[in-house]
C-alpha atoms as a PDB file:
ATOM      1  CA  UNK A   1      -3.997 366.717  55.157  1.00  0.00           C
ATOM      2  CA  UNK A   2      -6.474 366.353  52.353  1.00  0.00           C
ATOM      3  CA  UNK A   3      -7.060 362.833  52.416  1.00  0.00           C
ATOM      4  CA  UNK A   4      -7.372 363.477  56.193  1.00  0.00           C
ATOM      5  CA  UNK A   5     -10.034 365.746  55.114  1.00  0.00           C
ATOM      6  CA  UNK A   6     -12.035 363.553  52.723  1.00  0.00           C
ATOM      7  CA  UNK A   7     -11.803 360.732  55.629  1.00  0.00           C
ATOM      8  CA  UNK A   8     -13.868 363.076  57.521  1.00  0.00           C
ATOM      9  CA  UNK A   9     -16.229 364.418  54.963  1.00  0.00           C
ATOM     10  CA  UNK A  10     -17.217 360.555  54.050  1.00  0.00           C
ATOM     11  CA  UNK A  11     -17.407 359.505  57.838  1.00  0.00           C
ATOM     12  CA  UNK A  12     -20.176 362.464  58.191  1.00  0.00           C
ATOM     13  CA  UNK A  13     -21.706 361.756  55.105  1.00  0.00           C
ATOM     14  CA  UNK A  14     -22.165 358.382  56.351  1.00  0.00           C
ATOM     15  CA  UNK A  15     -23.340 359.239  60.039  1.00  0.00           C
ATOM     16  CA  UNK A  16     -25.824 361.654  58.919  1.00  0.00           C
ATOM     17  CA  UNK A  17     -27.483 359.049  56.364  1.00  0.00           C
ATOM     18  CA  UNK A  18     -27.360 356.262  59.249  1.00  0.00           C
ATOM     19  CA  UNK A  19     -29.346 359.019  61.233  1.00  0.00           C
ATOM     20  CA  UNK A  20     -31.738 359.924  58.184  1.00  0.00           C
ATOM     21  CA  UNK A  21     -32.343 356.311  58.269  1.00  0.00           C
ATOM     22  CA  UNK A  22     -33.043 355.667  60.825  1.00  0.00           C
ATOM     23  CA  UNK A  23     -35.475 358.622  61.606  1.00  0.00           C
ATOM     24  CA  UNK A  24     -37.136 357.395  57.976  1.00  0.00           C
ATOM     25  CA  UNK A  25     -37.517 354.465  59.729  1.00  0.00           C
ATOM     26  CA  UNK A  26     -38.400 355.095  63.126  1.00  0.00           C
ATOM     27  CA  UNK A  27     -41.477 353.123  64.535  1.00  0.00           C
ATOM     28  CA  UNK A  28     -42.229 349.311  65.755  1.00  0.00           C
ATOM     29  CA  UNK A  29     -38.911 346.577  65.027  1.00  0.00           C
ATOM     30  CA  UNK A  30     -39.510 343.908  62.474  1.00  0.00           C
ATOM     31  CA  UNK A  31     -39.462 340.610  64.294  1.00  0.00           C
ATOM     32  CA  UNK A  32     -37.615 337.605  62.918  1.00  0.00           C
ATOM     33  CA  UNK A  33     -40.110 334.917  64.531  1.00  0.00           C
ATOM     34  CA  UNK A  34     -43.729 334.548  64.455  1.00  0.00           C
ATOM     35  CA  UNK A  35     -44.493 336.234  67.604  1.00  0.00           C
ATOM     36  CA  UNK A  36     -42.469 337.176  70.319  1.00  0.00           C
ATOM     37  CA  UNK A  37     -42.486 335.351  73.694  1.00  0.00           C
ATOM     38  CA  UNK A  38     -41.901 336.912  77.506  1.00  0.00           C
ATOM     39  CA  UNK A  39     -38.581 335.575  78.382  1.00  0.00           C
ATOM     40  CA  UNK A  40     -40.284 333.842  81.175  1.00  0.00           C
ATOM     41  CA  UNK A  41     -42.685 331.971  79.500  1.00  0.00           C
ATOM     42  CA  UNK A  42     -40.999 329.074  77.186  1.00  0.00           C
ATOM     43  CA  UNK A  43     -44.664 328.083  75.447  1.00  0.00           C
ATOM     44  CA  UNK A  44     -47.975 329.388  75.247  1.00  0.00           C
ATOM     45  CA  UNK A  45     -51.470 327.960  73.734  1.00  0.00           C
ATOM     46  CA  UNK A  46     -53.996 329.779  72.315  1.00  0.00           C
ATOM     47  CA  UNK A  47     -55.221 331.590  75.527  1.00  0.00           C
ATOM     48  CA  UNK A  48     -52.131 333.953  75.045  1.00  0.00           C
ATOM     49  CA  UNK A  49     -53.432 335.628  71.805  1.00  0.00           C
ATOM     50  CA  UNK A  50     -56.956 336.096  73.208  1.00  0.00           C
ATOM     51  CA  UNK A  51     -57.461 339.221  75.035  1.00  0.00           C
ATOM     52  CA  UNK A  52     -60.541 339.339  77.692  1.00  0.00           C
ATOM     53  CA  UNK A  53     -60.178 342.823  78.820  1.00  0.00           C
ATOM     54  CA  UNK A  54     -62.750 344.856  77.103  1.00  0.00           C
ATOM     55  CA  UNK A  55     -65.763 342.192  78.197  1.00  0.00           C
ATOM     56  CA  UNK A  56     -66.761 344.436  81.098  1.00  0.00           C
ATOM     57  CA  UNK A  57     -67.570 347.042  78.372  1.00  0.00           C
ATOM     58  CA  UNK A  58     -70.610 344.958  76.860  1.00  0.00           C
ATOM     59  CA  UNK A  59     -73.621 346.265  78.471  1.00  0.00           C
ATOM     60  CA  UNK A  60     -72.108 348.413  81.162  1.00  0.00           C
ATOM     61  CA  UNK A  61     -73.421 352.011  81.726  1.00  0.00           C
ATOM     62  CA  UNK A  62     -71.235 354.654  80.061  1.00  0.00           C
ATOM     63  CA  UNK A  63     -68.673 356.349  82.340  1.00  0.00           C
ATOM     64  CA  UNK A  64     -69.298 359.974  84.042  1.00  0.00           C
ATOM     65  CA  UNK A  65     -66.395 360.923  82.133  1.00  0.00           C
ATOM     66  CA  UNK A  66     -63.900 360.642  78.916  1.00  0.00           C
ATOM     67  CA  UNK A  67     -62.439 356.819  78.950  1.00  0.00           C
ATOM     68  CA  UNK A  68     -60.247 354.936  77.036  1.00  0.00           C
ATOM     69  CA  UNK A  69     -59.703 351.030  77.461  1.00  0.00           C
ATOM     70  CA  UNK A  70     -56.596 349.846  75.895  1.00  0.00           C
ATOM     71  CA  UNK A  71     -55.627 346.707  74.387  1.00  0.00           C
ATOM     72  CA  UNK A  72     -52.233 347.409  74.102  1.00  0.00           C
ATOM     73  CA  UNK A  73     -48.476 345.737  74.083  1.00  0.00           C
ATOM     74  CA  UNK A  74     -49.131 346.965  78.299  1.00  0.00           C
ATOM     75  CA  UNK A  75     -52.286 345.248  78.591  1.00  0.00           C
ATOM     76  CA  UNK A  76     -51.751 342.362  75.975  1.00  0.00           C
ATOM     77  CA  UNK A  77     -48.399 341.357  75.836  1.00  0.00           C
ATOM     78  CA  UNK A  78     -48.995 339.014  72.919  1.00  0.00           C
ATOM     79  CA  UNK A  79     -48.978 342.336  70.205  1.00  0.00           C
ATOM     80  CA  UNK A  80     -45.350 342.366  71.146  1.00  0.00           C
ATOM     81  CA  UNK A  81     -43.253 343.021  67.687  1.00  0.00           C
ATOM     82  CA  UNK A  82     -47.168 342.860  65.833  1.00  0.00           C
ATOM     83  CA  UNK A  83     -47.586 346.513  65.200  1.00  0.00           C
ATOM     84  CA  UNK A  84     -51.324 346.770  65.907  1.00  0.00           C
ATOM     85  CA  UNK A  85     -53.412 347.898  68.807  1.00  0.00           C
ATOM     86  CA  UNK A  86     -56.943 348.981  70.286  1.00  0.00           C
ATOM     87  CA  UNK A  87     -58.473 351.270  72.167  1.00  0.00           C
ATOM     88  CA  UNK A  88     -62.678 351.627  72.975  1.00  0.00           C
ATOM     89  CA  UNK A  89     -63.271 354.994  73.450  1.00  0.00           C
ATOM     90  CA  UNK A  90     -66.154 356.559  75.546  1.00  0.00           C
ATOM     91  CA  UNK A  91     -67.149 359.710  75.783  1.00  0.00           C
ATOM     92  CA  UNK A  92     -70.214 360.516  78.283  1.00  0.00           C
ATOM     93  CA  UNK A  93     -72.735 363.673  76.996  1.00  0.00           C
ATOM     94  CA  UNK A  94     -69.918 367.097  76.421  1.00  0.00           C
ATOM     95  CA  UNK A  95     -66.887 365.241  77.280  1.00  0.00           C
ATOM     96  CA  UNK A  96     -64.084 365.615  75.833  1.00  0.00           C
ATOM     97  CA  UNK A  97     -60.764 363.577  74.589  1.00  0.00           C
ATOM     98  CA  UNK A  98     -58.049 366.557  75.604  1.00  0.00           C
ATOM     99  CA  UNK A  99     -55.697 367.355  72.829  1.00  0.00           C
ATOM    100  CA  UNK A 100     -52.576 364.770  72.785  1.00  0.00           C
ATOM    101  CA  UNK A 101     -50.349 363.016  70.023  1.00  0.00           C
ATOM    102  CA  UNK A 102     -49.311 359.392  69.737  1.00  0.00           C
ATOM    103  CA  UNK A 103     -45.763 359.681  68.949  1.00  0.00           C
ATOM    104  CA  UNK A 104     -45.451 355.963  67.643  1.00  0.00           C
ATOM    105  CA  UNK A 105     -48.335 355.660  65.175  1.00  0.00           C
ATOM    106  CA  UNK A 106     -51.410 356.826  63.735  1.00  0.00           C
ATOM    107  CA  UNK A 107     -54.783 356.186  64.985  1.00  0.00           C
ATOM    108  CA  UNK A 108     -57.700 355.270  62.934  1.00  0.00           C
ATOM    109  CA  UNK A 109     -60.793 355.678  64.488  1.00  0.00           C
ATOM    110  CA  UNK A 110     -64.001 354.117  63.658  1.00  0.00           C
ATOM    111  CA  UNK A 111     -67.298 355.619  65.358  1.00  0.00           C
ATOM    112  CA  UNK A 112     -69.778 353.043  66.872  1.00  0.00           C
ATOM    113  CA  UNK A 113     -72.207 355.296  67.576  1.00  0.00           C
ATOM    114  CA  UNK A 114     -72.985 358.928  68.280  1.00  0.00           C
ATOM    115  CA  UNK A 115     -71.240 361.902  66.825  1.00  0.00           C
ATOM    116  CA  UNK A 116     -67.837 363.540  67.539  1.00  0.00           C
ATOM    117  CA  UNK A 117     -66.209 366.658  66.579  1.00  0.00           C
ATOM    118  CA  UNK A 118     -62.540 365.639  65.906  1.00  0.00           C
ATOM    119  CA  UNK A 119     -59.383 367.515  64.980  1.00  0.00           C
ATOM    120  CA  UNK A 120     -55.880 367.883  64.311  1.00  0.00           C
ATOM    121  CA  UNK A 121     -53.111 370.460  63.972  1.00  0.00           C
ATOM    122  CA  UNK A 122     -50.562 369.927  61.156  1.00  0.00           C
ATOM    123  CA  UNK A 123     -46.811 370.715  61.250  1.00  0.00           C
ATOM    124  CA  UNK A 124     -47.607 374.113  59.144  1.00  0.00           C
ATOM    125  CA  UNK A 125     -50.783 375.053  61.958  1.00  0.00           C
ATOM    126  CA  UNK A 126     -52.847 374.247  59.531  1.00  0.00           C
ATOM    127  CA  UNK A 127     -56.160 372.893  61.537  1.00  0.00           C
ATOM    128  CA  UNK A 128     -58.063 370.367  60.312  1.00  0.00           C
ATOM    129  CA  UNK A 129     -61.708 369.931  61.757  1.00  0.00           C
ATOM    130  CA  UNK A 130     -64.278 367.799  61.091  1.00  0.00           C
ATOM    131  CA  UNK A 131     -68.006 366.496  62.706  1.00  0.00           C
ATOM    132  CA  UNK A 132     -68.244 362.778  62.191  1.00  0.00           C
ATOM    133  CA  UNK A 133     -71.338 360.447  62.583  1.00  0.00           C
ATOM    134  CA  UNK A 134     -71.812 357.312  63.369  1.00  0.00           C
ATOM    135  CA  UNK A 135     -70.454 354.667  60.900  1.00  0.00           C
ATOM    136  CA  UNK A 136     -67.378 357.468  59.631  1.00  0.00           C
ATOM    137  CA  UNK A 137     -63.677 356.539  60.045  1.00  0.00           C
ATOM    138  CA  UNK A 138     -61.291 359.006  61.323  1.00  0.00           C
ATOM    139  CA  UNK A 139     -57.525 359.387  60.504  1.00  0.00           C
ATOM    140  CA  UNK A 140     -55.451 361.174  63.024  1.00  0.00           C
ATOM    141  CA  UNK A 141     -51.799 361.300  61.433  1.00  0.00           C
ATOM    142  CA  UNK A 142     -48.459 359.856  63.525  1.00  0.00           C
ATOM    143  CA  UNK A 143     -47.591 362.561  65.940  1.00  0.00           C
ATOM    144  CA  UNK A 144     -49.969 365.303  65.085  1.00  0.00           C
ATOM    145  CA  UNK A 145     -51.680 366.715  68.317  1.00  0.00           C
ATOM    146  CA  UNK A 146     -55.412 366.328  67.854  1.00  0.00           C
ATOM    147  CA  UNK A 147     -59.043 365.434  69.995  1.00  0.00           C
ATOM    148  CA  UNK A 148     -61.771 364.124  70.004  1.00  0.00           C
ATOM    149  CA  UNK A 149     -65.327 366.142  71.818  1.00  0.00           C
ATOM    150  CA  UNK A 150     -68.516 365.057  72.140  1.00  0.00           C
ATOM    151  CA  UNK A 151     -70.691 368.052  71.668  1.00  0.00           C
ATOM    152  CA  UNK A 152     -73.920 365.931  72.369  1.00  0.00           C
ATOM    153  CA  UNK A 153     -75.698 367.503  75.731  1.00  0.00           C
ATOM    154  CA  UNK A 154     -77.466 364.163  75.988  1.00  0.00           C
ATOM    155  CA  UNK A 155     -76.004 361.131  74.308  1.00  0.00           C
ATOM    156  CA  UNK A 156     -72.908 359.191  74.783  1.00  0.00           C
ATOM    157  CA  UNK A 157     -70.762 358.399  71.824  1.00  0.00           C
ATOM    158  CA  UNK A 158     -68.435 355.115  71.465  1.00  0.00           C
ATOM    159  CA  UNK A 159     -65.533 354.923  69.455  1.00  0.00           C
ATOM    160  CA  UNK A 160     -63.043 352.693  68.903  1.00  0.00           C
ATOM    161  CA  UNK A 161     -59.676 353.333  68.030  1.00  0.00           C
ATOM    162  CA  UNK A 162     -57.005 351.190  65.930  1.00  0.00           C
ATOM    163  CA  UNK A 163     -52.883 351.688  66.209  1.00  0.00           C
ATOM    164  CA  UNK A 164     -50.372 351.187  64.165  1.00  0.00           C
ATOM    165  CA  UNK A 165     -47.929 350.649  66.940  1.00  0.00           C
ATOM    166  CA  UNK A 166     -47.944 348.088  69.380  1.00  0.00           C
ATOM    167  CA  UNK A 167     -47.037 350.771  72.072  1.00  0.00           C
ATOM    168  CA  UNK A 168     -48.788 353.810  70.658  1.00  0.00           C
ATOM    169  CA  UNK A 169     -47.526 355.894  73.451  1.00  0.00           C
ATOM    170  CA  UNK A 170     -50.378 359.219  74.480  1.00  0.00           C
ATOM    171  CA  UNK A 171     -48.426 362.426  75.245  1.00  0.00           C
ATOM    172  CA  UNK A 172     -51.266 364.635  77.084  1.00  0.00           C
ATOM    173  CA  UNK A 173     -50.974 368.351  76.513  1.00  0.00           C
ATOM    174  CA  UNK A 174     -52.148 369.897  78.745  1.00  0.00           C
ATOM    175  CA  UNK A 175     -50.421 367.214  81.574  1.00  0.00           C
ATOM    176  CA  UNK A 176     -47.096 367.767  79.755  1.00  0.00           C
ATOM    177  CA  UNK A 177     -46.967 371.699  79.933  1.00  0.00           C
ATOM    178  CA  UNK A 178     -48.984 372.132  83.331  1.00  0.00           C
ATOM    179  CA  UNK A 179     -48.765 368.883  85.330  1.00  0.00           C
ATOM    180  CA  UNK A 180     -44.536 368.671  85.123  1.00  0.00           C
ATOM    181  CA  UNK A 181     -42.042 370.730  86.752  1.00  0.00           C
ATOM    182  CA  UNK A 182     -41.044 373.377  84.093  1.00  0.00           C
ATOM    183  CA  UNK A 183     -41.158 376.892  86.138  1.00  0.00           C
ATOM    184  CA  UNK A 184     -44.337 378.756  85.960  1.00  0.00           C
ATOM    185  CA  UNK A 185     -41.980 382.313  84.540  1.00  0.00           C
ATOM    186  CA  UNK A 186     -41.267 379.680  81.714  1.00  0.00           C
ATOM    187  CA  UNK A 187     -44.700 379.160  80.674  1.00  0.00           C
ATOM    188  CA  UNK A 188     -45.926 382.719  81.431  1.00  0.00           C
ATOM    189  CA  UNK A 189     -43.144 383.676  78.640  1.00  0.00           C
ATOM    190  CA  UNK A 190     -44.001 381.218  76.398  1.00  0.00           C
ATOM    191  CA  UNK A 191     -47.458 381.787  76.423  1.00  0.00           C
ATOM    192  CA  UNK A 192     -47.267 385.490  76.468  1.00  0.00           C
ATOM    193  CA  UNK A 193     -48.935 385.572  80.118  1.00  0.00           C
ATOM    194  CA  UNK A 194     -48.502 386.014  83.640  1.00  0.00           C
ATOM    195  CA  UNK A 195     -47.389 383.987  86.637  1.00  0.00           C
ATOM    196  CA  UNK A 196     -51.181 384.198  88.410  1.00  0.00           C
ATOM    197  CA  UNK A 197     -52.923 382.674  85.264  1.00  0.00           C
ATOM    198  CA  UNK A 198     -50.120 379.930  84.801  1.00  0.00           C
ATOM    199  CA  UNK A 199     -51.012 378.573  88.585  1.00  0.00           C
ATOM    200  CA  UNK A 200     -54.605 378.584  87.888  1.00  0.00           C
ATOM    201  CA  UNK A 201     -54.776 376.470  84.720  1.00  0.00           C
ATOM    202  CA  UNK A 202     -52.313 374.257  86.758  1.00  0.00           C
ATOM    203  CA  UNK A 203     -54.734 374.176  89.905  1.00  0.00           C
ATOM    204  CA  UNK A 204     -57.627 373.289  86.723  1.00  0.00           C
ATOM    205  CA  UNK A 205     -55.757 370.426  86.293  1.00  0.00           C
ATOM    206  CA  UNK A 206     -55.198 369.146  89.597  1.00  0.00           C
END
């Protein structure tokens, strides 16, 4: 019965260290090649690590609202199993970047011009808030919800944005509470309201 015992004790021992493992170790896979080839595609030339799909960004008129042009594993399937990618960021006179995370990496962003009030929320609430001008570098830690505003009345700013994910992944806050299909008494509980206000910061979103 004992041994029985101390069979089970090292079996849990050794399923909660797989587990703290693997959490410790949780983000893009190591690849064992070079680069990592669509299954479909037996050879590529130099085309296929050359990425064309920010060019319509050079000289184009900023955008009547927030937008973000990826150059991700999505968009550019060569970052497969490389653990980088990009984003340009542009944000029209008081727009703003709503409050999200990136669940697979941290972003580093690098203003191009303009300013930006940016911010984050640590896992203790702790906020961290700062105005940045043109030429600073941002760090917005893995997972830690956090935005990006443009307080400027009259100028556009232009940021870009590095990952170090190849599939970043954005998980908007305000789509992920209001835009899914947990009940509205849900949210009125858990954010000490009522049913009436609930449906009108949904019908804000719409």
């Amino acid at each position: 019965m004992e041994s029985k015992t101390s069979s089970r004790k090292v079996l849990l021992a050794l399923a909660i260290s797989l587990v703290i493992f693997q959490m410790a170790s949780a983000g893009d896979p190591d690849i064992l090649t070079d680069f990592v080839l669509p299954l479909e595609v037996p050879s590529v030339d130099p085309s296929y690590f050359t990425f064309s799909g920010l060019r319509g960004l050079i000289g184009a008129p900023p955008p009547e609202k927030f937008k973000a042009t990826k150059a991700s594993m999505a968009e550019f399937p060569a970052l497969n199993g490389q653990s980088v990618s990009y984003a340009i960021l542009q944000y029209p006179a008081g727009s703003v970047n709503p409050v999200h995370t990136h669940p697979r990496a941290a972003e580093l962003l690098f203003l191009m011009s303009g300013t930006l009030q940016v911010g984050f929320i640590d896992t203790t609430n702790k906020f961290f808030n700062q105005t940045l001008q043109t030429g600073d570098v941002f760090v917005f830690p893995k997972g830690l919800v956090h935005f990006q505003y443009n307080a400027d009345a009259n100028n556009c700013a232009w940021a870009i944005s590095a990952f170090g994910s190849a599939n970043a992944g954005t998980v908007s806050v305000p789509n992920s509470v209001f835009n899914t299909s947990i009940p509205d008494n849900i949210l009125a509980k858990s954010f000490k309201t009522d049913i009436i206000t609930i449906q009108k910061l949904k019908a804000g979103l719409a």
